[in-house]
C-alpha atoms as a PDB file:
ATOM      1  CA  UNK A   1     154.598 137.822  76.987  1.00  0.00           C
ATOM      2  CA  UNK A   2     155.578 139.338  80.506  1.00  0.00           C
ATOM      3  CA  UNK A   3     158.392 138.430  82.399  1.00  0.00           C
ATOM      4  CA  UNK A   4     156.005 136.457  84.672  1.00  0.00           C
ATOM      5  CA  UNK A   5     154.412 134.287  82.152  1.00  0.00           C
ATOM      6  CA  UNK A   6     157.750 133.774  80.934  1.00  0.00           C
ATOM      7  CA  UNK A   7     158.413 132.322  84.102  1.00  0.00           C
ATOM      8  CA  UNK A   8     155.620 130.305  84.506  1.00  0.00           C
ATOM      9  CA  UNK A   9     155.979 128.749  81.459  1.00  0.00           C
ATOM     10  CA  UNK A  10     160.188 128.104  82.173  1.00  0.00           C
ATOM     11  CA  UNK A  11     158.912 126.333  85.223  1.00  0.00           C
ATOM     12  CA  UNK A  12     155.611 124.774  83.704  1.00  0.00           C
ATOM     13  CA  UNK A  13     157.816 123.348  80.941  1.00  0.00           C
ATOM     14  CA  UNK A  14     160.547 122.553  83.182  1.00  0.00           C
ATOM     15  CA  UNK A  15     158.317 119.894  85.235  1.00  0.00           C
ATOM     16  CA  UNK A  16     156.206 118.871  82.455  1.00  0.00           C
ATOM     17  CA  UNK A  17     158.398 118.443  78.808  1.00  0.00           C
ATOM     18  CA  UNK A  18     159.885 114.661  79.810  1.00  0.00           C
ATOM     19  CA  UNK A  19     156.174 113.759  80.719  1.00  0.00           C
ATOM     20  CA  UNK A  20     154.862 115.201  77.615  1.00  0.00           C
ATOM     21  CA  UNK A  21     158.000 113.681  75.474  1.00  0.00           C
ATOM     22  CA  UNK A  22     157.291 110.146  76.420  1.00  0.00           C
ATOM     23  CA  UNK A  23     153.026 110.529  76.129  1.00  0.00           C
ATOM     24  CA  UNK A  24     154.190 111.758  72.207  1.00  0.00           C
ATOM     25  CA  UNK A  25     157.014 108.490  72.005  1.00  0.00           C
ATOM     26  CA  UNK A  26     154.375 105.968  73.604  1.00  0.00           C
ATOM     27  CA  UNK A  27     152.176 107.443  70.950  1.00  0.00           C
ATOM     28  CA  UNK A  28     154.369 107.158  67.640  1.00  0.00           C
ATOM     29  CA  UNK A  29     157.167 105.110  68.945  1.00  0.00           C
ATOM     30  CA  UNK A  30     160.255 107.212  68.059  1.00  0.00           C
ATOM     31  CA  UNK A  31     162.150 108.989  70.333  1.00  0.00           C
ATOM     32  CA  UNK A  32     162.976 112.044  67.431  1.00  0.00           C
ATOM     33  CA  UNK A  33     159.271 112.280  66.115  1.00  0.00           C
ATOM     34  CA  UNK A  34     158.104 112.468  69.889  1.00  0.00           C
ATOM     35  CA  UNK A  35     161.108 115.461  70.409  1.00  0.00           C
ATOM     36  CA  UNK A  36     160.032 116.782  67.398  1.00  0.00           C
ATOM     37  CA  UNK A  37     156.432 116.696  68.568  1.00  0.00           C
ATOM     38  CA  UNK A  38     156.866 117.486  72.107  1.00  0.00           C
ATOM     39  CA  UNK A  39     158.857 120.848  70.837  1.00  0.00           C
ATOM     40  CA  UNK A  40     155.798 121.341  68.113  1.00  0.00           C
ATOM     41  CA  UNK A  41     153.174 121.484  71.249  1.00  0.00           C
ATOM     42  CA  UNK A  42     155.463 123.435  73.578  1.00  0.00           C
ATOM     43  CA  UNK A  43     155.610 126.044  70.915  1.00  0.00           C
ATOM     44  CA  UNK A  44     151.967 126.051  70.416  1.00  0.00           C
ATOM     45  CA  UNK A  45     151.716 126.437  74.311  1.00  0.00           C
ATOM     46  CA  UNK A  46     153.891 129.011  74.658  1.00  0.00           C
ATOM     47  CA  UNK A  47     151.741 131.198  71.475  1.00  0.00           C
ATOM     48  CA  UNK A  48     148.703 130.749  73.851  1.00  0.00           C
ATOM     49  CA  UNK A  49     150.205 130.670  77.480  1.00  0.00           C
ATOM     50  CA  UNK A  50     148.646 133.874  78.420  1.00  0.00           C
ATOM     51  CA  UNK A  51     145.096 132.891  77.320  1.00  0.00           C
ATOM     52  CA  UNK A  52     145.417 129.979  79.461  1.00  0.00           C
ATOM     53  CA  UNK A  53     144.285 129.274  83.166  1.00  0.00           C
ATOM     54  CA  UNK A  54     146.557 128.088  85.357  1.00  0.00           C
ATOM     55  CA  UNK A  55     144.318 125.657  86.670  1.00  0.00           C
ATOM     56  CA  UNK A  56     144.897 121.764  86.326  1.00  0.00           C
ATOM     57  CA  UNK A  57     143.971 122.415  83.032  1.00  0.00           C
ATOM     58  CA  UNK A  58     147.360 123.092  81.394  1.00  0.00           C
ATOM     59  CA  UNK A  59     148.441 119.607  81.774  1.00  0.00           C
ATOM     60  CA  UNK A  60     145.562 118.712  79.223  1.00  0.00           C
ATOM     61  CA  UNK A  61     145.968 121.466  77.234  1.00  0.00           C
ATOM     62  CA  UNK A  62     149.751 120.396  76.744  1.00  0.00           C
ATOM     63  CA  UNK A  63     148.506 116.642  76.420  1.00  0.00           C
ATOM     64  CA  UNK A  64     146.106 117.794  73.694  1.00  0.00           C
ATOM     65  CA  UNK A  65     148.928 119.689  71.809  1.00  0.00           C
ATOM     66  CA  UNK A  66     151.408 116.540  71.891  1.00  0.00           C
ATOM     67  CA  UNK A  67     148.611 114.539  70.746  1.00  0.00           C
ATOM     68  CA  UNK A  68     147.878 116.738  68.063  1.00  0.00           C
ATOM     69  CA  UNK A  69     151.676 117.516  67.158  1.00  0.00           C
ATOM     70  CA  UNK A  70     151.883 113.695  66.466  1.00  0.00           C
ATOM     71  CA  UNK A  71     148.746 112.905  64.626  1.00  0.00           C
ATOM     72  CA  UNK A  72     149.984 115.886  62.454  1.00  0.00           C
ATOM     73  CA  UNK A  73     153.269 114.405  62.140  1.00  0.00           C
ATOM     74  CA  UNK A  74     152.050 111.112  60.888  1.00  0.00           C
ATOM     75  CA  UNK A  75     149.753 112.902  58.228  1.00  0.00           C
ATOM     76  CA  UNK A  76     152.996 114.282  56.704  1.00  0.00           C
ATOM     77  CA  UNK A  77     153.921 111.742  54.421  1.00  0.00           C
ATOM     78  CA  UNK A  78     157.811 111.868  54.292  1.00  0.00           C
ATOM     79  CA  UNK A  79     157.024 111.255  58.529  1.00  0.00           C
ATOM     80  CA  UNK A  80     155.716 107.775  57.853  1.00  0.00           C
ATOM     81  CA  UNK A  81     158.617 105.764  59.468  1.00  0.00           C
ATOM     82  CA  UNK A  82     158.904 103.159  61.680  1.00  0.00           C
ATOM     83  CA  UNK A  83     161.229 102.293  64.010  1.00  0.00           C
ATOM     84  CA  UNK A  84     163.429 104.281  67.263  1.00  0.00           C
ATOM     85  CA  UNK A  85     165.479 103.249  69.966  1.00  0.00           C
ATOM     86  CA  UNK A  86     165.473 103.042  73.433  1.00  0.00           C
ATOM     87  CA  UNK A  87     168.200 104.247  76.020  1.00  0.00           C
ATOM     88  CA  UNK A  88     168.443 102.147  79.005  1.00  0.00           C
ATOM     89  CA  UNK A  89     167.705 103.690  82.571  1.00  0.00           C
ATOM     90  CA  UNK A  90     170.770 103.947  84.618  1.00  0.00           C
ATOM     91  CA  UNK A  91     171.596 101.506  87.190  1.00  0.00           C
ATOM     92  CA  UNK A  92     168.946  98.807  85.643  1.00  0.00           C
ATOM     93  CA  UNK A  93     170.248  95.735  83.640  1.00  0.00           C
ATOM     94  CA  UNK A  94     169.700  97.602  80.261  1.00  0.00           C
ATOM     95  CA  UNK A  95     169.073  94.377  78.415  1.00  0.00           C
ATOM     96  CA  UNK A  96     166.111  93.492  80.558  1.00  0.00           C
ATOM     97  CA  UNK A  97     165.240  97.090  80.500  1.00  0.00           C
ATOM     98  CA  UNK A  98     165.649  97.524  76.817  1.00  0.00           C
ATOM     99  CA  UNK A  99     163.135  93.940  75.995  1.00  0.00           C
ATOM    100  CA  UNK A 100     160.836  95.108  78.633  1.00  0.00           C
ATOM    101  CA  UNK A 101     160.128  98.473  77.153  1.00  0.00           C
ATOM    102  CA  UNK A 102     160.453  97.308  73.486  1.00  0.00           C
ATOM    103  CA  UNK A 103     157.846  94.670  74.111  1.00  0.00           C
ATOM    104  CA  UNK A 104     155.229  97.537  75.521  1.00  0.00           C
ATOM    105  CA  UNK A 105     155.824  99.401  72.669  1.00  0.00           C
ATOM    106  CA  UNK A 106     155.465  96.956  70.246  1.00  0.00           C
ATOM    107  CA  UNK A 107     152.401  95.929  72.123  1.00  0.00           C
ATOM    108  CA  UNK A 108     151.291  99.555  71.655  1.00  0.00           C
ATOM    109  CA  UNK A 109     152.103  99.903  68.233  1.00  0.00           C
ATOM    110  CA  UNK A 110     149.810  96.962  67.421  1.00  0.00           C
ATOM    111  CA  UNK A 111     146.954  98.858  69.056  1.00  0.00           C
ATOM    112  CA  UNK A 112     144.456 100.830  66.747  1.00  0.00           C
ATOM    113  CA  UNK A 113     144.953 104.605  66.933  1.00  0.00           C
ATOM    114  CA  UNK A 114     141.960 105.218  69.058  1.00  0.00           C
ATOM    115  CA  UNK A 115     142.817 102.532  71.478  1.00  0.00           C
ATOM    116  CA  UNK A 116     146.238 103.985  71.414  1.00  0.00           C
ATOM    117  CA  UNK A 117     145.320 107.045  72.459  1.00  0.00           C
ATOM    118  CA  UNK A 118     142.815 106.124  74.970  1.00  0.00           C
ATOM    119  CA  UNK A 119     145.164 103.796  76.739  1.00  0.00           C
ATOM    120  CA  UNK A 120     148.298 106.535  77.002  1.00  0.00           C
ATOM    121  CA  UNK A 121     146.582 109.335  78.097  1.00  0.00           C
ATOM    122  CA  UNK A 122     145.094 107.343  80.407  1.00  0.00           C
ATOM    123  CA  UNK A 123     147.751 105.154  82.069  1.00  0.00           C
ATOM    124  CA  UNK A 124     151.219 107.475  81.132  1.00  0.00           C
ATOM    125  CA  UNK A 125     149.444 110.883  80.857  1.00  0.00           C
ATOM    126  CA  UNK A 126     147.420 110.092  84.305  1.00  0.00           C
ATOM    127  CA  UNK A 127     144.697 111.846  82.966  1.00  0.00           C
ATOM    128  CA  UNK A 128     141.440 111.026  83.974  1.00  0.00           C
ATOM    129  CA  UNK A 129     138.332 109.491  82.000  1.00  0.00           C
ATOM    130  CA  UNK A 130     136.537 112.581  81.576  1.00  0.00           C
ATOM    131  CA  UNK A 131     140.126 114.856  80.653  1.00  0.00           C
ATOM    132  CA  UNK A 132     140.624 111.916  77.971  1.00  0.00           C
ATOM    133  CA  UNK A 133     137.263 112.239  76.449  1.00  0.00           C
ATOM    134  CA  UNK A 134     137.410 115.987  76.379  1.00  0.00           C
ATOM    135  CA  UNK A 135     140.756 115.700  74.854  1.00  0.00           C
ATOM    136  CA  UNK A 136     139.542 113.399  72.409  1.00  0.00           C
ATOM    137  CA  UNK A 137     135.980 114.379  71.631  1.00  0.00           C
ATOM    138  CA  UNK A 138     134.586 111.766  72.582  1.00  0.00           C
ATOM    139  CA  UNK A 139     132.550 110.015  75.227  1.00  0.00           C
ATOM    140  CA  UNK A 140     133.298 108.482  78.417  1.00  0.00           C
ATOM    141  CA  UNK A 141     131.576 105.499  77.711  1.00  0.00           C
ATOM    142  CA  UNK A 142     133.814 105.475  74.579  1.00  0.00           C
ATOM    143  CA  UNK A 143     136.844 105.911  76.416  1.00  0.00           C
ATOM    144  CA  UNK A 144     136.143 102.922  79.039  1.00  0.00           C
ATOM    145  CA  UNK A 145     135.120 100.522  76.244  1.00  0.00           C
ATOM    146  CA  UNK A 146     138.666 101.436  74.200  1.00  0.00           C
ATOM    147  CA  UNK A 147     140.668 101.507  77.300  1.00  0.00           C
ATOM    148  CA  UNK A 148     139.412  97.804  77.957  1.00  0.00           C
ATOM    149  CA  UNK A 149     139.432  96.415  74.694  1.00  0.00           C
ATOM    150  CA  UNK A 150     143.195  98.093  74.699  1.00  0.00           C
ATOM    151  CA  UNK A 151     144.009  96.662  77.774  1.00  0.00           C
ATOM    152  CA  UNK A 152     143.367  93.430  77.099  1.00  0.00           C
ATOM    153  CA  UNK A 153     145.110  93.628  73.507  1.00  0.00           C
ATOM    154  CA  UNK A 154     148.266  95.074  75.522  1.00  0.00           C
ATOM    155  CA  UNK A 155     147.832  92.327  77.910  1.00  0.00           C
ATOM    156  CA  UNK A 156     147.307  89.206  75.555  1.00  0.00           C
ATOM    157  CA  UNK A 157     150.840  90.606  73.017  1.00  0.00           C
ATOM    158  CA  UNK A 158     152.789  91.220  76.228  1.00  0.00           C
ATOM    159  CA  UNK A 159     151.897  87.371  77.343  1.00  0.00           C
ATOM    160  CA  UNK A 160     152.738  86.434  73.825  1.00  0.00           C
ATOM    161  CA  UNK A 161     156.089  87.764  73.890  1.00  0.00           C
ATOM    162  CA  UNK A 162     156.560  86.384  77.340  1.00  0.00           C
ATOM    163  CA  UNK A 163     155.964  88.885  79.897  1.00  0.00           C
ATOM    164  CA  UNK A 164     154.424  88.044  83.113  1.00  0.00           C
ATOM    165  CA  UNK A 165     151.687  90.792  83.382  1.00  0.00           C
ATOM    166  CA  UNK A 166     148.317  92.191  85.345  1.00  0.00           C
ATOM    167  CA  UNK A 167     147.513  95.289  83.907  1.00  0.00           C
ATOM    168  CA  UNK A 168     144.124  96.769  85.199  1.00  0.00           C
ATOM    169  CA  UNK A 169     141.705  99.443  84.567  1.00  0.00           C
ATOM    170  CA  UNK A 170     141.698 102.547  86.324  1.00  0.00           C
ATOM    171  CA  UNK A 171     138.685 103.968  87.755  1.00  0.00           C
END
């Protein structure tokens, strides 16, 4: 690679790896497994980095290979573990913080895989319904009718745990 794709991808990786580390935790629930898989699709990047357009694109692209880094990881069966903890935000009272964050991803976790998917890369990946599908393989219409069904899981576990929440759908 030349110096200036090095660069680009020092800087690409610089802005993007804490996004792309918490899309792969909200997806598996454990902060190692979502390092380990968030290092698994930054290596993967990097191999194809100068095949790539720089276009909004690489934010997928790097979306796709977390996603795929932790679907692989939970195929490996000495990977099948449950469990992870949470580090409290600074200047936040890290008991609240701690509860609230547990009780999304418990809410999460209770999701089917699809739904799962559908509702991270939509709502902590920011990407769109279209990117989703594409990064899926499947259709729009399937993504809308999994994010809602999702949200209103999410909604009706985060209510039962005692959370006070409106979560709504994107356009």
């Amino acid at each position: 690679m030349r110096d200036v794709d090095d660069m680009e991808f020092v800087d690409f990786v610089d802005g993007h790896a804490r996004e792309l580390r918490r899309t792969a935790y909200l997806m598996c629930g454990d902060w190692q497994r979502a390092e380990d898989a968030t290092q698994d699709a930054l290596v993967k990047l990097y191999v194809a980095w100068s095949r790539l357009e720089r276009g909004g694109g690489l934010r997928a692209y790097a979306h796709r290979a977390v996603t795929t880094a932790v679907l692989d990881q939970g195929r490996r069966p000495w990977r099948r573990e449950v469990g992870g903890r949470l580090l409290p935000d600074a200047g936040v009272d890290p008991t609240e913080q701690v509860d609230r964050h547990l009780a999304v991803v418990r809410a999460l976790q209770a999701l089917p895989h699809r739904r799962r998917q559908c509702v991270v890369l939509r709502y902590f990946a920011d990407l769109s319904v279209e990117e989703t599908a594409r990064h899926l393989g499947i259709a729009t219409g399937t993504v809308k009718s999994q994010t809602a069904r999702a949200l209103e899981q999410v909604r009706d576990s985060l209510v039962a745990q005692g959370l006070d929440v409106e979560l709504e759908e994107q356009p």
